[in-house]
PDB file of N, CA and C in Angstrom:
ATOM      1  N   UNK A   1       6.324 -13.974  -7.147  1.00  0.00           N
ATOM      2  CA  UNK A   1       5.688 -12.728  -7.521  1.00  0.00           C
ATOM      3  C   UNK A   1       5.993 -11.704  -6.434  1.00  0.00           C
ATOM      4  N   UNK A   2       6.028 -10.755  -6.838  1.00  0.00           N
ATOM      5  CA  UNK A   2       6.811  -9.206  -5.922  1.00  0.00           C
ATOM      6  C   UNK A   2       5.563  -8.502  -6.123  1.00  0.00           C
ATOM      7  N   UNK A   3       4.471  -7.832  -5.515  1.00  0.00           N
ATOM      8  CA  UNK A   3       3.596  -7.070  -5.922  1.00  0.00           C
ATOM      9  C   UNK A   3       3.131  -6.084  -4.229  1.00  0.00           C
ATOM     10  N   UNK A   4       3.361  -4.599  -4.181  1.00  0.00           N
ATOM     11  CA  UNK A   4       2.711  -4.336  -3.328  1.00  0.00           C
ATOM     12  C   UNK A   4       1.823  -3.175  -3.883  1.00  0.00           C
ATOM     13  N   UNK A   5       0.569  -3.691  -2.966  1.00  0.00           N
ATOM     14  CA  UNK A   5      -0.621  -2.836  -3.282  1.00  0.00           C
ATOM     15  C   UNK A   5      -0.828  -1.514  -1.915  1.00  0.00           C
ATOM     16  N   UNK A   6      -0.634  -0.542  -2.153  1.00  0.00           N
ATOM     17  CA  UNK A   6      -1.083   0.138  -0.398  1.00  0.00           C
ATOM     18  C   UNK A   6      -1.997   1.299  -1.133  1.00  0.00           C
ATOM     19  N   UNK A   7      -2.771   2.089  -0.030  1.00  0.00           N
ATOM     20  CA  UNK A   7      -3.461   3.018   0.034  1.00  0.00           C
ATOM     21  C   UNK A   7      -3.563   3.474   0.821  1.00  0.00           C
ATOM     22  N   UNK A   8      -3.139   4.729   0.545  1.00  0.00           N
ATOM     23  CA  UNK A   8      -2.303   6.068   2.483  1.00  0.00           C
ATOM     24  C   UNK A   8      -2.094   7.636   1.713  1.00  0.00           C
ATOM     25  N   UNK A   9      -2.540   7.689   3.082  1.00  0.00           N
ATOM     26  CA  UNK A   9      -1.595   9.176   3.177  1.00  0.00           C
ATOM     27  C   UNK A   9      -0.219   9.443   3.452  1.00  0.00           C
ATOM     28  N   UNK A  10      -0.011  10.434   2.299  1.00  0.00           N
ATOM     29  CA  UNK A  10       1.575  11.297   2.591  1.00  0.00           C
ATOM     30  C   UNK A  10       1.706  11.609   4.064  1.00  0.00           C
ATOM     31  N   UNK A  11       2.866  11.306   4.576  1.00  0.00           N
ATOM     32  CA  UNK A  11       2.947  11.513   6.012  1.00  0.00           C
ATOM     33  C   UNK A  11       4.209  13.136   6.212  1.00  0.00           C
ATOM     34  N   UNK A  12       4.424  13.512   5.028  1.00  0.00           N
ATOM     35  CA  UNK A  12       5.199  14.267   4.802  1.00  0.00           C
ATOM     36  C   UNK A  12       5.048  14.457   2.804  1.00  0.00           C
ATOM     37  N   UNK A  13       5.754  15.890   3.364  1.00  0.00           N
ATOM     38  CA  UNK A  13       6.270  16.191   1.623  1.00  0.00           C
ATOM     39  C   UNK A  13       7.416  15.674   0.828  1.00  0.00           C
ATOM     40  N   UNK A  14       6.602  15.317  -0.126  1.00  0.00           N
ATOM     41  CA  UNK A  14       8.015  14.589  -1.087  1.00  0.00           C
ATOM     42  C   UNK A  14       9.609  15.121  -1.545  1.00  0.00           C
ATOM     43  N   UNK A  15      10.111  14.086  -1.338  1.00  0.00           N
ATOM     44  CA  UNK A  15      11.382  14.236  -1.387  1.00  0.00           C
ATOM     45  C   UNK A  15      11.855  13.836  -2.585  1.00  0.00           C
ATOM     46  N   UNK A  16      12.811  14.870  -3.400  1.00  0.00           N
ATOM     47  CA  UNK A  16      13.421  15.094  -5.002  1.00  0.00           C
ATOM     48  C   UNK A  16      14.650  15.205  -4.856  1.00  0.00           C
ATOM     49  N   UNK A  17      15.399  14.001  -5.273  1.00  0.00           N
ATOM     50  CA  UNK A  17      16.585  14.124  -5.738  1.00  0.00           C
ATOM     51  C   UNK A  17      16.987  14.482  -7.738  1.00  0.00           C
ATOM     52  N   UNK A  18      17.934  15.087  -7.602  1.00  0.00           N
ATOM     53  CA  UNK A  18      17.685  15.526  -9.014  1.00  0.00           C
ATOM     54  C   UNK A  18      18.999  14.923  -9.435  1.00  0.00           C
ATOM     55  N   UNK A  19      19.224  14.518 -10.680  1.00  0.00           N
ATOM     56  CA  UNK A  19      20.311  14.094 -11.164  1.00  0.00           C
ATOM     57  C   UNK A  19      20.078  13.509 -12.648  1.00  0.00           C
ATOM     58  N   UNK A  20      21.236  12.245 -13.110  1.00  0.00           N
ATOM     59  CA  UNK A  20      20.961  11.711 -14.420  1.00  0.00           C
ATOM     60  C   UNK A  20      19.449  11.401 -14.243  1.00  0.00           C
ATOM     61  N   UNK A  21      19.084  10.964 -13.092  1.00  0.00           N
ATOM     62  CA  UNK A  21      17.796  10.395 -13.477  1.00  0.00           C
ATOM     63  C   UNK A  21      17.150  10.940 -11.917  1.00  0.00           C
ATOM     64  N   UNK A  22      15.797  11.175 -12.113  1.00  0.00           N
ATOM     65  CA  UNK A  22      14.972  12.176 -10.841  1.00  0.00           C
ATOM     66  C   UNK A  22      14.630  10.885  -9.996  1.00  0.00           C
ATOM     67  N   UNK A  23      14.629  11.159  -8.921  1.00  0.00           N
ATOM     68  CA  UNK A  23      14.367  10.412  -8.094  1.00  0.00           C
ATOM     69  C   UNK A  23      13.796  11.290  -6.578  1.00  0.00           C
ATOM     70  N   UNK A  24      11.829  10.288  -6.701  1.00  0.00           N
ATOM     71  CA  UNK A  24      10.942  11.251  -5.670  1.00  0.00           C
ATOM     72  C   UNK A  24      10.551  10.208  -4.675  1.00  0.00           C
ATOM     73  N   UNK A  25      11.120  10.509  -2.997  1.00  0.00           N
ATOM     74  CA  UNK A  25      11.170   9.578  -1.984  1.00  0.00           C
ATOM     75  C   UNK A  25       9.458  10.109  -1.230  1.00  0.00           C
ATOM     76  N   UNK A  26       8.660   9.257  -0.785  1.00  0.00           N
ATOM     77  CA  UNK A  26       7.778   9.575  -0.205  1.00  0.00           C
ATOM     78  C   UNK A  26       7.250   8.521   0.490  1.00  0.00           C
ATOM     79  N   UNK A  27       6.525   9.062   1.709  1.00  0.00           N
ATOM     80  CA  UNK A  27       6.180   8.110   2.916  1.00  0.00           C
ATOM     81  C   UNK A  27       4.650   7.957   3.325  1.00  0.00           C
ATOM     82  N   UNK A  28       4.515   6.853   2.695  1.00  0.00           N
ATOM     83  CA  UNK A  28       2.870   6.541   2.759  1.00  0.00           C
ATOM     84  C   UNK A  28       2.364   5.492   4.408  1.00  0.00           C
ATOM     85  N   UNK A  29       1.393   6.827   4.852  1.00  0.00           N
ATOM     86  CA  UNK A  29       1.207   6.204   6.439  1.00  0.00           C
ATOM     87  C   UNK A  29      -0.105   5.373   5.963  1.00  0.00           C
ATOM     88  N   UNK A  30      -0.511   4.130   6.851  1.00  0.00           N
ATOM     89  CA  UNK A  30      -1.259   2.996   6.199  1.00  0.00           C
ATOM     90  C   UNK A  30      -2.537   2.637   8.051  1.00  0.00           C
ATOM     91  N   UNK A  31      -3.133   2.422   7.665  1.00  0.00           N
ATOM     92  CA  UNK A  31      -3.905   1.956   9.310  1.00  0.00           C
ATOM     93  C   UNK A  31      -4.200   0.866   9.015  1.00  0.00           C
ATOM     94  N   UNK A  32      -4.010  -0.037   9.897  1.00  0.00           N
ATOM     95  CA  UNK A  32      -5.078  -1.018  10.237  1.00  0.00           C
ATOM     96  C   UNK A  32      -5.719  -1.281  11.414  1.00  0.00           C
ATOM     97  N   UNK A  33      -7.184  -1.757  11.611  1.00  0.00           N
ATOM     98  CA  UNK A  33      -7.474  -2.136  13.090  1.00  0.00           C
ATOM     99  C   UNK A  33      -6.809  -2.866  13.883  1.00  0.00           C
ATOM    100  N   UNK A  34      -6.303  -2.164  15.114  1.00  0.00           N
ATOM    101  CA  UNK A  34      -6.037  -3.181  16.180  1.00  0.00           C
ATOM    102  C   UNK A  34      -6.809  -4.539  16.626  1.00  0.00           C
ATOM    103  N   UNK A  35      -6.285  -5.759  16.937  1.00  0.00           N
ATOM    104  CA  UNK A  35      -7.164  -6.742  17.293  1.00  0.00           C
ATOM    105  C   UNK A  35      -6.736  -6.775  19.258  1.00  0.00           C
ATOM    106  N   UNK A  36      -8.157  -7.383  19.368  1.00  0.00           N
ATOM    107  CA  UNK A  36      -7.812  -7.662  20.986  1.00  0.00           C
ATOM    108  C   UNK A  36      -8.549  -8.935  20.800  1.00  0.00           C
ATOM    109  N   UNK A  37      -8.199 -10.222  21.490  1.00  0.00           N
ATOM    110  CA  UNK A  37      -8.678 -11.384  21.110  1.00  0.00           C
ATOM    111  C   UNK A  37      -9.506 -11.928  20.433  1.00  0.00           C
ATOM    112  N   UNK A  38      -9.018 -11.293  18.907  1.00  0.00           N
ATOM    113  CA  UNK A  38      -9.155 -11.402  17.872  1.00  0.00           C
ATOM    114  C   UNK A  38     -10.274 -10.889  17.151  1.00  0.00           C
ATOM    115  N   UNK A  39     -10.653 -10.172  17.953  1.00  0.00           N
ATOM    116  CA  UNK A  39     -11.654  -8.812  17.082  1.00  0.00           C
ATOM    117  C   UNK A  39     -11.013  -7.471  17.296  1.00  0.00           C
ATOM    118  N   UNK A  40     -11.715  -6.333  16.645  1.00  0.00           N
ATOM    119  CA  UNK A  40     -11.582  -4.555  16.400  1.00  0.00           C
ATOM    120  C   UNK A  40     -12.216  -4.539  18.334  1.00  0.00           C
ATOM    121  N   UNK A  41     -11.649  -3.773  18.674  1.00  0.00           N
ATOM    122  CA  UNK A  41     -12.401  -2.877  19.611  1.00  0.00           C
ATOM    123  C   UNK A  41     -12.320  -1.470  19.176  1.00  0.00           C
ATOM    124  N   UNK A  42     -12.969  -0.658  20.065  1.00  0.00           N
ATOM    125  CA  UNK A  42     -13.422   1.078  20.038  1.00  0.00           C
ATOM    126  C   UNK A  42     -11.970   1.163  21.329  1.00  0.00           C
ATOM    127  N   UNK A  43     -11.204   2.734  21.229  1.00  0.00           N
ATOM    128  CA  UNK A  43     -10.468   3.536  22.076  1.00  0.00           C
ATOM    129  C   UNK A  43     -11.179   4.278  23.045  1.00  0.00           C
ATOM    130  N   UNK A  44     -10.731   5.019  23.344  1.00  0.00           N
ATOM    131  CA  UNK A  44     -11.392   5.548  24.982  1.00  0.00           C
ATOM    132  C   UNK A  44     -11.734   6.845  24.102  1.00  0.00           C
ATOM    133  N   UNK A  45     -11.865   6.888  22.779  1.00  0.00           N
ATOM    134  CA  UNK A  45     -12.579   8.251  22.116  1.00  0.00           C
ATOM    135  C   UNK A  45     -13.619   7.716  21.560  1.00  0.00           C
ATOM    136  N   UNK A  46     -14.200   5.978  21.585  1.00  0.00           N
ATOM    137  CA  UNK A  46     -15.282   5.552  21.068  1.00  0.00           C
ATOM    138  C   UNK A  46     -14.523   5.169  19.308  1.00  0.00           C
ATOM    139  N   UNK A  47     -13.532   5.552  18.695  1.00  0.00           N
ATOM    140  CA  UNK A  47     -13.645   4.953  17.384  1.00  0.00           C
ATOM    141  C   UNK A  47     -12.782   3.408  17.324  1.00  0.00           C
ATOM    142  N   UNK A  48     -12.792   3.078  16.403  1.00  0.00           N
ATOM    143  CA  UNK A  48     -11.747   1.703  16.451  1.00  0.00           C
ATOM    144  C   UNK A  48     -10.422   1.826  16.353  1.00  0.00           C
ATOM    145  N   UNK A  49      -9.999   1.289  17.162  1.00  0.00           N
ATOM    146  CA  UNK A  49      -8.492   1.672  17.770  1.00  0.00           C
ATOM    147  C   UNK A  49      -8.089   1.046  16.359  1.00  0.00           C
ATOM    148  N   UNK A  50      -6.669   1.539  15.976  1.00  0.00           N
ATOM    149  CA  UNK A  50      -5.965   1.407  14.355  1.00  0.00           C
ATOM    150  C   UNK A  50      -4.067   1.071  14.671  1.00  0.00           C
ATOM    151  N   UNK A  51      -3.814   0.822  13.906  1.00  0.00           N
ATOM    152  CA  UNK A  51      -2.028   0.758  14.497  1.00  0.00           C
ATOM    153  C   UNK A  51      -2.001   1.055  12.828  1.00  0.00           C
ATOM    154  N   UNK A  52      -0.561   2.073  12.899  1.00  0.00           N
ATOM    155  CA  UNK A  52      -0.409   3.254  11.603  1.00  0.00           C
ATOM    156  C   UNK A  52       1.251   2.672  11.483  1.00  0.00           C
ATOM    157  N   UNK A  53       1.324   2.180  10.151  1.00  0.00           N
ATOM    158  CA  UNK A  53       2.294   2.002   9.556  1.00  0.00           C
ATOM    159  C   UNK A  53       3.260   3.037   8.728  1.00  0.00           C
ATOM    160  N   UNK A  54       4.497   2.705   8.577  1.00  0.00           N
ATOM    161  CA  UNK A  54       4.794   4.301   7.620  1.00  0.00           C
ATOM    162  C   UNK A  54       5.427   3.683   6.241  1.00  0.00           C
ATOM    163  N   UNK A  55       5.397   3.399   4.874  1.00  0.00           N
ATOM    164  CA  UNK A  55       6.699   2.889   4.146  1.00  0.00           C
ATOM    165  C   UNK A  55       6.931   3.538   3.282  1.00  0.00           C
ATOM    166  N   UNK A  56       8.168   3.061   2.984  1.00  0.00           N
ATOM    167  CA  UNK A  56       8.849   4.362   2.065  1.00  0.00           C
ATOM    168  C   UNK A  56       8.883   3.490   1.032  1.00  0.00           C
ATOM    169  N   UNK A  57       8.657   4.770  -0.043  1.00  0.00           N
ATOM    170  CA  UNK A  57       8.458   4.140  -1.751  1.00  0.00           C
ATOM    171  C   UNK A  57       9.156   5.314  -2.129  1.00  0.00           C
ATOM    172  N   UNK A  58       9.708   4.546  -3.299  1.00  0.00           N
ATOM    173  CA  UNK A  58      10.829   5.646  -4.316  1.00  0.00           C
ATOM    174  C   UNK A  58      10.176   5.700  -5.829  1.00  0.00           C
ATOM    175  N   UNK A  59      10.128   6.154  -6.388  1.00  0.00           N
ATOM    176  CA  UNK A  59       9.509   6.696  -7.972  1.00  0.00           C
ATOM    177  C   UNK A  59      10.835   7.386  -8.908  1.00  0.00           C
ATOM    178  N   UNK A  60      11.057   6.848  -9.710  1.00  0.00           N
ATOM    179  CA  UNK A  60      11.561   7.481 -10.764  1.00  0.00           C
ATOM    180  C   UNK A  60      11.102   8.521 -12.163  1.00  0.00           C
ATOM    181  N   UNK A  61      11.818   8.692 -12.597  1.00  0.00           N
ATOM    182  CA  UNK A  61      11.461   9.563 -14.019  1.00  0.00           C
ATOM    183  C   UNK A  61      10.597  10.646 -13.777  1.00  0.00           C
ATOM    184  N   UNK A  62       9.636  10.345 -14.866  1.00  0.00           N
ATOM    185  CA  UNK A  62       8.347  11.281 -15.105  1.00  0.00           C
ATOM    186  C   UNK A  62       7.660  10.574 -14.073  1.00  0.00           C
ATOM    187  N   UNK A  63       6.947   9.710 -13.325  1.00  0.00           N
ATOM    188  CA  UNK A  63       7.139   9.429 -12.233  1.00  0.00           C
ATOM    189  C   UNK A  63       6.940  10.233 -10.590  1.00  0.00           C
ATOM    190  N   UNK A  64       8.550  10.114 -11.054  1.00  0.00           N
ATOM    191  CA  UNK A  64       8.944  11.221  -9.695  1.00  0.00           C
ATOM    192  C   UNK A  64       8.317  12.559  -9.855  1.00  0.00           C
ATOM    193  N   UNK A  65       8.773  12.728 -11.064  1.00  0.00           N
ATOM    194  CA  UNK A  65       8.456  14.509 -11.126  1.00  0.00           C
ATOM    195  C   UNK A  65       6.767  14.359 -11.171  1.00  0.00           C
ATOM    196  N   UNK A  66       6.210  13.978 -11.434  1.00  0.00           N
ATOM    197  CA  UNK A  66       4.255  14.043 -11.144  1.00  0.00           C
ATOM    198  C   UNK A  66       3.996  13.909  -9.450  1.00  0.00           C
ATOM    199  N   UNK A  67       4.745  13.131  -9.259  1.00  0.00           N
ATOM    200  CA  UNK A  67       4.344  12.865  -7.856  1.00  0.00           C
ATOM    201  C   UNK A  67       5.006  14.336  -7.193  1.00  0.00           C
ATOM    202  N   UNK A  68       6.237  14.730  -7.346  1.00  0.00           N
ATOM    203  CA  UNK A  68       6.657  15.927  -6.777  1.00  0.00           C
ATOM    204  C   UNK A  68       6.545  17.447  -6.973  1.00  0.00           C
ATOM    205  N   UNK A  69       5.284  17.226  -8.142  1.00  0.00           N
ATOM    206  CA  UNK A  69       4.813  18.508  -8.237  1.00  0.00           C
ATOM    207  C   UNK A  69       3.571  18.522  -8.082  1.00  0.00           C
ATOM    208  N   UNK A  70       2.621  17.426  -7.747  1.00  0.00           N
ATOM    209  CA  UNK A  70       1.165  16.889  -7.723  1.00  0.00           C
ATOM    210  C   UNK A  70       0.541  16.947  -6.182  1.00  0.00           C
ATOM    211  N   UNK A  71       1.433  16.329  -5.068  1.00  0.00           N
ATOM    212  CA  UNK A  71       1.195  15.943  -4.131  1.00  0.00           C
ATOM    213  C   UNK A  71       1.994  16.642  -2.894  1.00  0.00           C
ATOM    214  N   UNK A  72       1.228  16.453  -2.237  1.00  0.00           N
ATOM    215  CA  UNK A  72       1.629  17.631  -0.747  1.00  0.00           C
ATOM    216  C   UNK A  72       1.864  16.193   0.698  1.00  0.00           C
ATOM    217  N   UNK A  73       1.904  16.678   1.912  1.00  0.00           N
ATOM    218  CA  UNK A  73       1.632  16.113   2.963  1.00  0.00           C
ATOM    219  C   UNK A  73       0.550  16.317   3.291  1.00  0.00           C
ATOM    220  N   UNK A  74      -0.226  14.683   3.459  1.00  0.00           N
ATOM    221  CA  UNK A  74      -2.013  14.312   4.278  1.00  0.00           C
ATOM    222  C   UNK A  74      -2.829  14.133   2.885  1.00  0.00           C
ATOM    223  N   UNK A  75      -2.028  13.986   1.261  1.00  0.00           N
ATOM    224  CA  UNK A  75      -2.566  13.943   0.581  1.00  0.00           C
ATOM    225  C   UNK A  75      -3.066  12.206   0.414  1.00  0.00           C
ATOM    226  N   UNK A  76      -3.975  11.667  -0.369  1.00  0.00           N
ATOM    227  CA  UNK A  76      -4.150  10.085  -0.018  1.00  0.00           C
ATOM    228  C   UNK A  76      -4.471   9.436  -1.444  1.00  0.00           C
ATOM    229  N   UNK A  77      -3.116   8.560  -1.160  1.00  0.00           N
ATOM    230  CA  UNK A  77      -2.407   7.980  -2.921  1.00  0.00           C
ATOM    231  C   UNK A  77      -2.892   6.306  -2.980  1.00  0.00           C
ATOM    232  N   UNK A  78      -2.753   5.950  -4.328  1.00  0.00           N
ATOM    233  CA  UNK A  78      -2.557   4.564  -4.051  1.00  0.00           C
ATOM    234  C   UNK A  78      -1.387   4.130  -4.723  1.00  0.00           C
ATOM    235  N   UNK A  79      -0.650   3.197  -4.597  1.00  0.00           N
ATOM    236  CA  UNK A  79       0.648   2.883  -5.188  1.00  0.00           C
ATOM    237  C   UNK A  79       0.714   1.278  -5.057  1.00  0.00           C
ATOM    238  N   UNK A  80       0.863   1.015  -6.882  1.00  0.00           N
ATOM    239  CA  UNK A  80       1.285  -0.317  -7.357  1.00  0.00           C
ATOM    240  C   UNK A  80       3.112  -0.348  -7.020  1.00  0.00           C
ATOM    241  N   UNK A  81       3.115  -1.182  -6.831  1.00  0.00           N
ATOM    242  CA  UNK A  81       4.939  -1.246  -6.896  1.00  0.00           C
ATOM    243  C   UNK A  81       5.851  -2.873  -6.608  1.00  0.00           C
ATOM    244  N   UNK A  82       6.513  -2.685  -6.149  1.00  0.00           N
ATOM    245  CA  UNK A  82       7.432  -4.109  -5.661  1.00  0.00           C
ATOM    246  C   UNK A  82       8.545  -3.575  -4.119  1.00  0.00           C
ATOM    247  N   UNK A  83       8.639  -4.676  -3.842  1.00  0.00           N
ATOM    248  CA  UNK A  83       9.208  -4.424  -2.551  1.00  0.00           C
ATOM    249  C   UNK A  83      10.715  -4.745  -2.742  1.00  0.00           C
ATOM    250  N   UNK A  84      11.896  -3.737  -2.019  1.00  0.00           N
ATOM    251  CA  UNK A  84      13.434  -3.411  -2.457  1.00  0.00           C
ATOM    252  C   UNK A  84      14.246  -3.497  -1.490  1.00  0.00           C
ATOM    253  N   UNK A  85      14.530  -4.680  -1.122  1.00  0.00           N
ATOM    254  CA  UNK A  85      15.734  -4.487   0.006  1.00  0.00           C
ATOM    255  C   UNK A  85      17.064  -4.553   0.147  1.00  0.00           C
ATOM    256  N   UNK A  86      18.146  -3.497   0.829  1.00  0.00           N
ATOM    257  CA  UNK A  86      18.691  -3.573   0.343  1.00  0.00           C
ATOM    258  C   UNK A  86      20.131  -3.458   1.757  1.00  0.00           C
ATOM    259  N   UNK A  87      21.115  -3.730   1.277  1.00  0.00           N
ATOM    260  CA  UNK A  87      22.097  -4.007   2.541  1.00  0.00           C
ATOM    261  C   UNK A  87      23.605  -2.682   2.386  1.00  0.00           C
ATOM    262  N   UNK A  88      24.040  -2.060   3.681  1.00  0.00           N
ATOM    263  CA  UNK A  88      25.505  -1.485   3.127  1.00  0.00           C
ATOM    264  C   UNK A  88      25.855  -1.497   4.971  1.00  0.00           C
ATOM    265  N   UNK A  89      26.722  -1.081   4.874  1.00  0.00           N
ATOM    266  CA  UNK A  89      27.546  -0.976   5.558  1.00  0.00           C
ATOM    267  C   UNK A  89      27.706   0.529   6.337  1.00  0.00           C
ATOM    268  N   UNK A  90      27.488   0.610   7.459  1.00  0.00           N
ATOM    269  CA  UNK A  90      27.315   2.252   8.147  1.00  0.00           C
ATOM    270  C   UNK A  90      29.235   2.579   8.453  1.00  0.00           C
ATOM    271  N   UNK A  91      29.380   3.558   8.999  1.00  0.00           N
ATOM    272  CA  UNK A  91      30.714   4.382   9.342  1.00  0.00           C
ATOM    273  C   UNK A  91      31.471   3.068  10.009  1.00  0.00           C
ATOM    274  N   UNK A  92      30.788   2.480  11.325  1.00  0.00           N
ATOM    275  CA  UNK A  92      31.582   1.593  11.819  1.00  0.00           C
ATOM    276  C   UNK A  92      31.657   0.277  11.181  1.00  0.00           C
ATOM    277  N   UNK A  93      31.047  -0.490  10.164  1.00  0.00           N
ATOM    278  CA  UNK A  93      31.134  -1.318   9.576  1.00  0.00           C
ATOM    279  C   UNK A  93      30.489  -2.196   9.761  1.00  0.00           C
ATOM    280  N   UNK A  94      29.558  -2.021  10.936  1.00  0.00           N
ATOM    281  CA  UNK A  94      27.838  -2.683  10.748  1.00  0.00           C
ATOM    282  C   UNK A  94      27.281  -2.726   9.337  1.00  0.00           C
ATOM    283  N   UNK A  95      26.896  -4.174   9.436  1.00  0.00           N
ATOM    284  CA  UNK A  95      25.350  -4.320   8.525  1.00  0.00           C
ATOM    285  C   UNK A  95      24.523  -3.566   8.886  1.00  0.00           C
ATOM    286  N   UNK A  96      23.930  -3.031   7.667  1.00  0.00           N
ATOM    287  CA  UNK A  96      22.280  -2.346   8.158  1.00  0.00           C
ATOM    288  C   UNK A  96      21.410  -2.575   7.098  1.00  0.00           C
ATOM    289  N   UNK A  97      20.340  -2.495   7.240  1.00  0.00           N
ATOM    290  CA  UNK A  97      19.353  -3.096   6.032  1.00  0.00           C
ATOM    291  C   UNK A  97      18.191  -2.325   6.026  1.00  0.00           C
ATOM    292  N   UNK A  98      17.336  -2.292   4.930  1.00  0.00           N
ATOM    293  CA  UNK A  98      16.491  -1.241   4.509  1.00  0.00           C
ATOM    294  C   UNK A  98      15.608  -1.803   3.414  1.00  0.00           C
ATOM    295  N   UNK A  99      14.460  -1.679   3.866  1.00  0.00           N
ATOM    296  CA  UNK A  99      13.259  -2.179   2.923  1.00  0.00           C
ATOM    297  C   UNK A  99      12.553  -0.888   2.012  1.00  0.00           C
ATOM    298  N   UNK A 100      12.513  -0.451   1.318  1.00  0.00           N
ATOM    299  CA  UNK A 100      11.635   0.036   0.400  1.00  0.00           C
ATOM    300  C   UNK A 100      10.226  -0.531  -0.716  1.00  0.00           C
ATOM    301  N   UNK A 101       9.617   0.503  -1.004  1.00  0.00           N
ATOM    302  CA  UNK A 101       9.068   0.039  -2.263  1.00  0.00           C
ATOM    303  C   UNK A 101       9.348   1.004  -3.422  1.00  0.00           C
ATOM    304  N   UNK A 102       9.233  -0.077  -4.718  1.00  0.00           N
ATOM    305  CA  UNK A 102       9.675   0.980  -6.037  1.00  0.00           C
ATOM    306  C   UNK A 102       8.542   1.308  -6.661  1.00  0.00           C
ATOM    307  N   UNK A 103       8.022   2.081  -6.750  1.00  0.00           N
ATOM    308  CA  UNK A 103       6.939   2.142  -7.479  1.00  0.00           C
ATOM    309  C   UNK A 103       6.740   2.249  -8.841  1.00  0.00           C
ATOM    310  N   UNK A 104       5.876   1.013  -9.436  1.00  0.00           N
ATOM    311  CA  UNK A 104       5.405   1.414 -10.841  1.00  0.00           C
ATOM    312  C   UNK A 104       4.149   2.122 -11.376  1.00  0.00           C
ATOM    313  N   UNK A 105       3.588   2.605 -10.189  1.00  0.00           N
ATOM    314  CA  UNK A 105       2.226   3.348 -11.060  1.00  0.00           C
ATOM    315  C   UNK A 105       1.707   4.206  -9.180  1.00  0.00           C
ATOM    316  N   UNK A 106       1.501   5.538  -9.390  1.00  0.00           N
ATOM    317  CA  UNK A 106       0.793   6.047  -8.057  1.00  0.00           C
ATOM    318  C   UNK A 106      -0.198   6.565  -8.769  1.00  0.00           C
ATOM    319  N   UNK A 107      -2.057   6.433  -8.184  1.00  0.00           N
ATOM    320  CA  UNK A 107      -2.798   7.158  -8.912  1.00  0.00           C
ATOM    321  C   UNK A 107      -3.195   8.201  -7.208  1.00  0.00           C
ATOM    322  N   UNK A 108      -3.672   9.189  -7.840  1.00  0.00           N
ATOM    323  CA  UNK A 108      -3.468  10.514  -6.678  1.00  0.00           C
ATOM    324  C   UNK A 108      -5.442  10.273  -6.596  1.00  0.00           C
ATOM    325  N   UNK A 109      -5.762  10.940  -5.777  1.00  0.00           N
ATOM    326  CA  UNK A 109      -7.306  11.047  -5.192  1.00  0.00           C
ATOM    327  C   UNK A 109      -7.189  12.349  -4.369  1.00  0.00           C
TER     328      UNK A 109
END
């Protein structure tokens, strides 16, 4: 089973490629609490220290275009999807590799 569940904020404004088929790139930042031997502690501002993830999810179709006319940067989405990895080759002929998610459903809040 392939299933990712997240809930984040846009860390930026969405990105629209336009073509046979629309395609809207966007970057959902994610927190979780830091552990220190094996509990949450508080930061030196008193809240619970967090470590902030960033991942990139791609949307197609009608899709894309809702999400790229709906949503701004710091807006806070949730997104069903599956996880996409994928391999090519840079200028010098290194491997390089790249994880995405595809999304099948974003509901906006």
């Amino acid at each position: 089973m392939n299933n990712v569940n997240l809930v984040g904020r846009l860390s930026r404004d969405p990105e629209t490629r336009n073509g046979n088929t629309t395609v809207t790139t966007i970057f959902v930042a994610t927190d979780r609490p830091k552990l220190r031997d094996g509990k949450t502690y508080k930061d030196e501002s008193g809240y619970t220290a967090k470590e902030t993830e960033f991942h990139k999810v791609t949307c197609f179709n009608g899709l894309a275009t809702a999400v790229a006319n709906n949503r701004s940067k710091g807006d806070l989405v949730a997104v069903e999807g599956r996880l996409h990895y994928t391999r090519w080759q840079d200028a010098d002929g290194n491997d390089r590799y790249g994880c995405e998610i595809i999304a099948d459903r974003i509901d906006f809040y």
